[in-house]
Protein backbone atom coordinates (compact mmCIF):
# COMPACT_ATOMS: atom_id res chain seq x y z
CA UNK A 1 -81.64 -80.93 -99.01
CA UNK A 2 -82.28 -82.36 -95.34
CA UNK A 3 -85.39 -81.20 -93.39
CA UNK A 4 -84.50 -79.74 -90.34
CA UNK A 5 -85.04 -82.78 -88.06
CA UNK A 6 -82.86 -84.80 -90.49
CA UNK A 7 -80.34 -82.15 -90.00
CA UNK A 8 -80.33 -81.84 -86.48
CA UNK A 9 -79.99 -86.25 -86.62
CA UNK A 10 -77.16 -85.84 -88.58
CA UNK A 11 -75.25 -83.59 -86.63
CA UNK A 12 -76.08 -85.42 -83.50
CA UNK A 13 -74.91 -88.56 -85.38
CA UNK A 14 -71.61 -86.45 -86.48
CA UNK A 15 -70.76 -85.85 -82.59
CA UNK A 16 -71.21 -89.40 -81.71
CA UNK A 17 -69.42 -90.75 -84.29
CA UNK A 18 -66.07 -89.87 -82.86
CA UNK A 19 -66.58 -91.60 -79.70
CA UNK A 20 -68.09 -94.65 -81.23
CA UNK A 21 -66.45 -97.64 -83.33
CA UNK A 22 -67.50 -97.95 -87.10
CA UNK A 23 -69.99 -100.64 -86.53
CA UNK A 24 -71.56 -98.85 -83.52
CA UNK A 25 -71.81 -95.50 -86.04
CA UNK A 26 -73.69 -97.80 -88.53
CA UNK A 27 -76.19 -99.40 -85.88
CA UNK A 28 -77.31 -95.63 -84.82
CA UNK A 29 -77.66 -94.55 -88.63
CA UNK A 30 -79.32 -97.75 -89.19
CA UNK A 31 -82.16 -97.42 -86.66
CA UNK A 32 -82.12 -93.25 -87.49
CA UNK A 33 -82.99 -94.20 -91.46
CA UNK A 34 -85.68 -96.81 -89.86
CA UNK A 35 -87.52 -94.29 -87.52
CA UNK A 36 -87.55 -91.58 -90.43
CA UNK A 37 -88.89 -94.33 -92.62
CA UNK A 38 -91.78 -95.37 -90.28
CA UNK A 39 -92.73 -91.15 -89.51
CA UNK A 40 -92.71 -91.31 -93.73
CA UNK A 41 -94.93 -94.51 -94.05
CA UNK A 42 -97.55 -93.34 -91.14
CA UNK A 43 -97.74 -89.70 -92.72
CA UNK A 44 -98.58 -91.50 -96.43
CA UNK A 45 -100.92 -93.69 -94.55
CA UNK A 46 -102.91 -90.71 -93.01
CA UNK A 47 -102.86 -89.10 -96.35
CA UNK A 48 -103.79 -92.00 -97.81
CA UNK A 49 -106.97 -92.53 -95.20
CA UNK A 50 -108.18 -89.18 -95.40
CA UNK A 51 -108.10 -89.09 -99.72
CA UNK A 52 -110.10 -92.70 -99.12
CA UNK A 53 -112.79 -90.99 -97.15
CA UNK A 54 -113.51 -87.85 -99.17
CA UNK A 55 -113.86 -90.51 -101.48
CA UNK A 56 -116.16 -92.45 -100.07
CA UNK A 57 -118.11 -89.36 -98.89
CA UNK A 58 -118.66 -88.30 -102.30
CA UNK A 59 -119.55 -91.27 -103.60
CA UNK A 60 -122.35 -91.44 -100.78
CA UNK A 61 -123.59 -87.73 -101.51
CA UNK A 62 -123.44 -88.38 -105.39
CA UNK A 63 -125.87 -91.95 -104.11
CA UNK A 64 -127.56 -89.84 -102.32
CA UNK A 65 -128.80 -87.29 -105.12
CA UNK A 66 -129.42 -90.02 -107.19
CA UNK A 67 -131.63 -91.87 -105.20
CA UNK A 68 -133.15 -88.54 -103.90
CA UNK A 69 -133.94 -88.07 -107.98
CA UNK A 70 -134.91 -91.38 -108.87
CA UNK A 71 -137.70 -91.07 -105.95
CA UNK A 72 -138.86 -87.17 -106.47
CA UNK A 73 -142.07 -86.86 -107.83
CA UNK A 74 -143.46 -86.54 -111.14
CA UNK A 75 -145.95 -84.57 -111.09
CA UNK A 76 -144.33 -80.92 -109.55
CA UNK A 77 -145.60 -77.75 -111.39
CA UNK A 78 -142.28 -77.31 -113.52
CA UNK A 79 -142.45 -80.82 -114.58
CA UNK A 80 -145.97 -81.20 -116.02
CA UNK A 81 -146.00 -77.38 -117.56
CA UNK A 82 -145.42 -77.13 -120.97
CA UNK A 83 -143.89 -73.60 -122.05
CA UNK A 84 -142.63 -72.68 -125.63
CA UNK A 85 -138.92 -73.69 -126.68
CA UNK A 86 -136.14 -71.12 -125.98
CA UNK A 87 -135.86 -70.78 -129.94
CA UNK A 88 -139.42 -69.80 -129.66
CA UNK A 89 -138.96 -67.29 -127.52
CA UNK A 90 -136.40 -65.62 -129.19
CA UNK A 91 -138.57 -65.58 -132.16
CA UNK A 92 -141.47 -63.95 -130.45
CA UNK A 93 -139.48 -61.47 -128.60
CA UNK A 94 -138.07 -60.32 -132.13
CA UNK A 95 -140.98 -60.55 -134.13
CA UNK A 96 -142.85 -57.87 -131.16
CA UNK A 97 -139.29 -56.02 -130.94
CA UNK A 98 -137.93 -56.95 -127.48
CA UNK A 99 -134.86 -58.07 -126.38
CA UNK A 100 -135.72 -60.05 -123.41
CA UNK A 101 -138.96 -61.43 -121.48
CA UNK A 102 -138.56 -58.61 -118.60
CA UNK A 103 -138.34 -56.09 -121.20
CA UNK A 104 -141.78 -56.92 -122.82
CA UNK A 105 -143.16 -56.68 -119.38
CA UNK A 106 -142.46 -53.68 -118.49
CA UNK A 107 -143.85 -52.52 -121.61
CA UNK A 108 -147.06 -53.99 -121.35
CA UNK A 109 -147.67 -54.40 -117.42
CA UNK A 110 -148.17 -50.97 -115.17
CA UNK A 111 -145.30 -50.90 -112.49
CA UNK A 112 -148.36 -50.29 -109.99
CA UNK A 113 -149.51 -53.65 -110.47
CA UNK A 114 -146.42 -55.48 -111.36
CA UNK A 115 -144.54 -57.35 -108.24
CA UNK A 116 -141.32 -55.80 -107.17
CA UNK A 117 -139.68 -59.21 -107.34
CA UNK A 118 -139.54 -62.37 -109.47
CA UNK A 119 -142.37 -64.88 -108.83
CA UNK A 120 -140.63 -67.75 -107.10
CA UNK A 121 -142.29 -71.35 -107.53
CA UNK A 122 -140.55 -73.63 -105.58
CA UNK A 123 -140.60 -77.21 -107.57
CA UNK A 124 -140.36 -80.24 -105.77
CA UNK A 125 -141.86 -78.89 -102.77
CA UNK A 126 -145.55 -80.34 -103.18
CA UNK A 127 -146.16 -82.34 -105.50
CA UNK A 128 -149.69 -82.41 -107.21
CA UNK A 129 -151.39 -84.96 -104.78
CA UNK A 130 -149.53 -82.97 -101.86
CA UNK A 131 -150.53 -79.90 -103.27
CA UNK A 132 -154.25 -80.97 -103.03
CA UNK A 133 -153.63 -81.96 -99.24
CA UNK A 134 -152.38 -79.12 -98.61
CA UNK A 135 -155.41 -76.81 -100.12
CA UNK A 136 -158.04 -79.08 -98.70
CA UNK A 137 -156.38 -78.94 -95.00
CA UNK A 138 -156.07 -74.60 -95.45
CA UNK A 139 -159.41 -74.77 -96.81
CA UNK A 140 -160.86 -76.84 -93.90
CA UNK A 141 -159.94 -73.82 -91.67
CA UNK A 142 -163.01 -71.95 -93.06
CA UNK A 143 -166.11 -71.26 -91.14
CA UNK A 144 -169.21 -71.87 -93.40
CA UNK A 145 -172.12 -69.30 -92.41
CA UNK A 146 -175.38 -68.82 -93.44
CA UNK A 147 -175.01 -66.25 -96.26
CA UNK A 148 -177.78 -63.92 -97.31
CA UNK A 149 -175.81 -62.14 -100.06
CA UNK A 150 -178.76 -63.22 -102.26
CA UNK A 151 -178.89 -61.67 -105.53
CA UNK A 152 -178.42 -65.56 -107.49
CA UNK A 153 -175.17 -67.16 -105.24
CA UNK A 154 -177.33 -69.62 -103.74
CA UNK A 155 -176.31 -73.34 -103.09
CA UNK A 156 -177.17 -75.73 -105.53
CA UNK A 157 -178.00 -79.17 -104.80
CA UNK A 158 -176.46 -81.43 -108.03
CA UNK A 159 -177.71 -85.07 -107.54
CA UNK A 160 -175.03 -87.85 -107.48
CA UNK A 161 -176.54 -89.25 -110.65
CA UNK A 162 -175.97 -85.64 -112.48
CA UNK A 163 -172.17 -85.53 -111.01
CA UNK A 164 -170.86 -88.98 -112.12
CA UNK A 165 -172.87 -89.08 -115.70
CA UNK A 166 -172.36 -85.17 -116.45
CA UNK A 167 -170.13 -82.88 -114.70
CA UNK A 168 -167.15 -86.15 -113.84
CA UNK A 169 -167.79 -87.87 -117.29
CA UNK A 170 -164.42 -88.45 -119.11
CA UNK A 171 -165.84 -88.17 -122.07
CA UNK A 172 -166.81 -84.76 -122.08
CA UNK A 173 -163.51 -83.64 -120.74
CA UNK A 174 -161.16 -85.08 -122.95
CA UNK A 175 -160.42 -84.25 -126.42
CA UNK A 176 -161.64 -85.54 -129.36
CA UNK A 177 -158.99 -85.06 -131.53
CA UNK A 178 -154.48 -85.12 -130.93
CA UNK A 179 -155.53 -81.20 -132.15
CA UNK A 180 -157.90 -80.52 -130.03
CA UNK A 181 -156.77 -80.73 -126.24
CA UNK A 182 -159.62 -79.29 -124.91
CA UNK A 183 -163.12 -79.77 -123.60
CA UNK A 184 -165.11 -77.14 -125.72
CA UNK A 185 -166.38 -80.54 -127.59
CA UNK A 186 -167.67 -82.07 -124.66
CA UNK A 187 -168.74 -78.82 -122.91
CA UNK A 188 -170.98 -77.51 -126.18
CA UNK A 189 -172.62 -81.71 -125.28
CA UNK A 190 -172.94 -81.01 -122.26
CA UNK A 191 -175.14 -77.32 -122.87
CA UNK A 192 -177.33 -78.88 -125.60
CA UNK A 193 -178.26 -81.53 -123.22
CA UNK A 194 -178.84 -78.43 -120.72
CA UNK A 195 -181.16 -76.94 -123.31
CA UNK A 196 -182.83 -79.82 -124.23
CA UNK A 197 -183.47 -79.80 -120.12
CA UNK A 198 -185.12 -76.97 -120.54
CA UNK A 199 -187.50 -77.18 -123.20
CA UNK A 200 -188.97 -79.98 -121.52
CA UNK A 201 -189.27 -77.97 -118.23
CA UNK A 202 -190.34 -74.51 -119.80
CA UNK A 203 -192.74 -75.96 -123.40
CA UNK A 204 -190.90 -73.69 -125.39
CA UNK A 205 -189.82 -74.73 -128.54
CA UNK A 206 -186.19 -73.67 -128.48
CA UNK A 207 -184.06 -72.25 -125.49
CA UNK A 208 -180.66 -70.91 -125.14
CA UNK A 209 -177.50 -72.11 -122.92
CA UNK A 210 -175.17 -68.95 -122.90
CA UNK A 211 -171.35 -70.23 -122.63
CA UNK A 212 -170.91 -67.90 -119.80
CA UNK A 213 -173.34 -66.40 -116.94
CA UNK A 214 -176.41 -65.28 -116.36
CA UNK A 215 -175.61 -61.46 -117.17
CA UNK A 216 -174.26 -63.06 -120.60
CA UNK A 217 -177.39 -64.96 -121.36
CA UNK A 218 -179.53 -61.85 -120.67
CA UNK A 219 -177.19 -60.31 -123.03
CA UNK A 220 -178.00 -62.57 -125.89
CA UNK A 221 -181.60 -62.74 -125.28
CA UNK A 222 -181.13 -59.00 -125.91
CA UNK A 223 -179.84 -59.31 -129.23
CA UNK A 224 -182.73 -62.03 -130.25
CA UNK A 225 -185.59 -59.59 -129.27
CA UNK A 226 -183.29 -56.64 -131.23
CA UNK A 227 -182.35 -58.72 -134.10
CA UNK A 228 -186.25 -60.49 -134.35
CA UNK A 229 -188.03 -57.44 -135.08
CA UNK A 230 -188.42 -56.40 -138.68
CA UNK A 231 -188.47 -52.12 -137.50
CA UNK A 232 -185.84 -51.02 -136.27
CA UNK A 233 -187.82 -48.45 -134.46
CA UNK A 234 -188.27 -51.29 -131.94
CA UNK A 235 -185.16 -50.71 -129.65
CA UNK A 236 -186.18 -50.68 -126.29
CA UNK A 237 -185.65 -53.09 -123.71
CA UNK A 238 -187.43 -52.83 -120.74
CA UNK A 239 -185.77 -54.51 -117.56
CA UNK A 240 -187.63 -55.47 -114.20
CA UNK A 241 -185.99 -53.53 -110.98
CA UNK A 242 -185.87 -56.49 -108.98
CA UNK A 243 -183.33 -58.76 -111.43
CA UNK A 244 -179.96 -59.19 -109.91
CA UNK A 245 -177.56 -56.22 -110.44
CA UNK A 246 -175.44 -58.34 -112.28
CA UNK A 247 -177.25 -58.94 -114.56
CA UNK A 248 -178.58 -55.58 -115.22
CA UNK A 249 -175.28 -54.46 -115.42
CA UNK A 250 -174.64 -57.05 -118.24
CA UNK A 251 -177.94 -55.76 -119.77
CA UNK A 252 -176.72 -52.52 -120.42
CA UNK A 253 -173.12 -52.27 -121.39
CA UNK A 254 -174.47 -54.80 -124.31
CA UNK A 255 -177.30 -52.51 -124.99
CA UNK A 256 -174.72 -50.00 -125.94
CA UNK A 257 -173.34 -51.80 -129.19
CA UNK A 258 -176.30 -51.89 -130.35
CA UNK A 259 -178.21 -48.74 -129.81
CA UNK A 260 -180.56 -50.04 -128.10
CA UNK A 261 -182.55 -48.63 -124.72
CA UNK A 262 -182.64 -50.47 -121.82
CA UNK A 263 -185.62 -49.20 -119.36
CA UNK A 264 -185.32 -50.46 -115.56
CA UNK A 265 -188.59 -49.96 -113.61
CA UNK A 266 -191.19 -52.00 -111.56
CA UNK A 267 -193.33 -54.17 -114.71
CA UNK A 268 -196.30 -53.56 -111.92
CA UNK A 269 -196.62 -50.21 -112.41
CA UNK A 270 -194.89 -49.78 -115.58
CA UNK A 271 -196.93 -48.02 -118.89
CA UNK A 272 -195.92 -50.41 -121.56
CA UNK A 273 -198.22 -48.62 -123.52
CA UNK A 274 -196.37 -45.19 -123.73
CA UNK A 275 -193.81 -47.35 -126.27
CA UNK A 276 -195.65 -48.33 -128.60
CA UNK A 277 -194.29 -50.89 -131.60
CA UNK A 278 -191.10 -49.32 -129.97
CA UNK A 279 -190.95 -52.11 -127.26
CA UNK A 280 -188.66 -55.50 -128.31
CA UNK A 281 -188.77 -56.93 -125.48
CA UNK A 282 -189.07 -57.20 -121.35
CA UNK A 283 -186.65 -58.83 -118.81
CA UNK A 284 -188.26 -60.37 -115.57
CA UNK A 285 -186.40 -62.75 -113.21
CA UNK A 286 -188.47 -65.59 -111.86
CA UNK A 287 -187.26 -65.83 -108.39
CA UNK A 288 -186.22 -61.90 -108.22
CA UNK A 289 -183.09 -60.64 -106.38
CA UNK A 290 -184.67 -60.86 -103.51
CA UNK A 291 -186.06 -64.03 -103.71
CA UNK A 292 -189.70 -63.54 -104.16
CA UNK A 293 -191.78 -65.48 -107.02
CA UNK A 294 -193.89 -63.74 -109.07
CA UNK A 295 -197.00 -64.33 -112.13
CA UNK A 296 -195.70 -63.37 -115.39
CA UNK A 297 -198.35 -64.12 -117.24
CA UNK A 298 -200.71 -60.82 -117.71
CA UNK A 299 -197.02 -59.71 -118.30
CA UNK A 300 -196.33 -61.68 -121.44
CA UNK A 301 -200.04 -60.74 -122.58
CA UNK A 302 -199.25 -57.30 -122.61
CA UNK A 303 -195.72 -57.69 -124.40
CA UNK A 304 -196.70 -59.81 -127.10
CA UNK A 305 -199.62 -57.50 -127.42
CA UNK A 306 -197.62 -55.03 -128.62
CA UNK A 307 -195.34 -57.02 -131.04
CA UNK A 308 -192.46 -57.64 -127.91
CA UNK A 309 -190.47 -60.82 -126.37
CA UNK A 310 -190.72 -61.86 -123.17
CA UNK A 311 -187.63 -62.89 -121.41
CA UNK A 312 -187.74 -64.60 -118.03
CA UNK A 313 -184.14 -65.38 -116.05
CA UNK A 314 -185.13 -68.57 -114.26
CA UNK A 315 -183.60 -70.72 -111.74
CA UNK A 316 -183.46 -74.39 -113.34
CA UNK A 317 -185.16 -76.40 -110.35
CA UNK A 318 -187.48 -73.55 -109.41
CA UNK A 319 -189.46 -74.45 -113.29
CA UNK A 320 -189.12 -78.06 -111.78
């Protein structure tokens, strides 16, 4: 089969051929063959340029990615989490009776508060370090006021010497144990050396670091005066007005466990009195919500008078 520019040559050649002598017909086909060799051998060459360079422009990307990989950092979210195994999963999904992840969910999370669409996290964007940039540069945008929001969210002046040796110590941070990654070791250290701190400040002989808040420490010092009384006719808990709401808040959902009746009024003016041997114990904050400092002490006369504890919420460096 002839193309048809070969065919149209070779009835052009036909034509000529009866006008020409036989070595004249074999010059024309001669440099015919030649010029449909040379179209032939720059078409292959083309062909042959173009594969070359999608070559070498894949080899360049694939370079490319991997040098792009080799230099991406290590320490992106996705990298340094560390989830459960797809196996485990699986397991946990059948053991609870779910088929997939998005079915548990729905099951458990109200659509009211769940997001319409999947939470994205784009790795490899910031990396930790960047990350931290980042924050610090958003966070510099603030404008820091004056605040009098009172009721305990004060500043707090931690000396260098406390940072470095207490709150940035390694060794209370770390774990103790390959079993054990994480710092409730070095953060139960860390209270005792609080409460120790405060024995020496307040002359009591024992005091008690709550692993939470305020609120939560006036919670347990609740269930001391409740649990260190031999009646149980003695369960009311008187509160001073002026602690912080917080904490009075605290006071009483814990009071409910426990039967117990929490009284909030102004220890001025109170009747301690009218209670009787029913009175465990009394709540005053030392400075108040509102700041003020007051004398406790014909107080605590009058509550251990009557067979109570007296419980003071007090600001560390104000019993300095």
């Amino acid at each position: 089969m002839l193309s048809r520019s070969s065919a149209s040559k070779a009835q052009a050649i036909a034509k000529l051929s009866g006008a020409m002598t036989r070595p004249a017909l074999a010059t024309t086909m001669l440099r015919a063959a030649l010029h449909t060799l040379k179209a032939r051998q720059a078409s292959a060459a083309a062909v042959a340029e173009a594969s070359t360079s999608a070559t070498v422009s894949s080899s360049a990307t694939s370079s490319n990615a991997l040098v792009q990989k080799a230099l991406a950092p290590l320490d992106t979210f996705l990298r340094r989490h560390v989830g459960p195994r797809d196996s485990d999963v699986e397991a946990m999904l059948s053991a609870l009776g779910f088929k997939s992840l998005d079915e548990m969910i729905s099951a458990a999370v109200p659509d009211s508060i769940r997001l319409p669409e999947p939470l994205t996290i784009k790795d490899g964007e910031y990396a930790e370090r960047e990350l931290l940039a980042k924050l610090k540069a958003i966070a510099a945008q603030n404008k820091v006021y004056r605040s009098f929001i009172g009721t305990g969210y004060t500043d707090t002046v931690v000396p260098p010497v406390v940072l470095r040796n207490v709150l940035e110590n390694p060794g209370w941070y770390t774990q103790y144990t390959p079993y054990q990654p994480e710092i409730s070791q070095g953060r139960l250290e860390s209270l005792l050396n609080f409460q120790t701190v405060i024995t020496d400040l307040t002359g009591l002989p024992a005091a008690n670091a709550s692993l939470l808040d305020e609120g939560t420490a006036a919670g347990e010092a609740l269930v001391v005066c409740l649990n260190g009384s031999r009646k149980k006719t003695r369960n009311v808990f008187f509160a001073d007005e002026n602690c912080h709401p917080q904490t009075l808040a605290v006071l009483k959902t814990r009071a409910e466990g426990f039967g117990a009746e929490i009284i909030v009024g102004d220890y001025k003016t109170f009747d301690f009195g009218a209670l009787g041997d029913r009175l465990s114990g009394a709540l005053v904050s030392y400075p108040d919500t509102y700041g003020t400092i007051g004398d406790y002490k014909a107080l605590a006369n009058t509550v251990h008078s009557q067979g109570g504890q007296l419980v003071v919420v007090a600001d560390l460096m104000s019993l300095a």
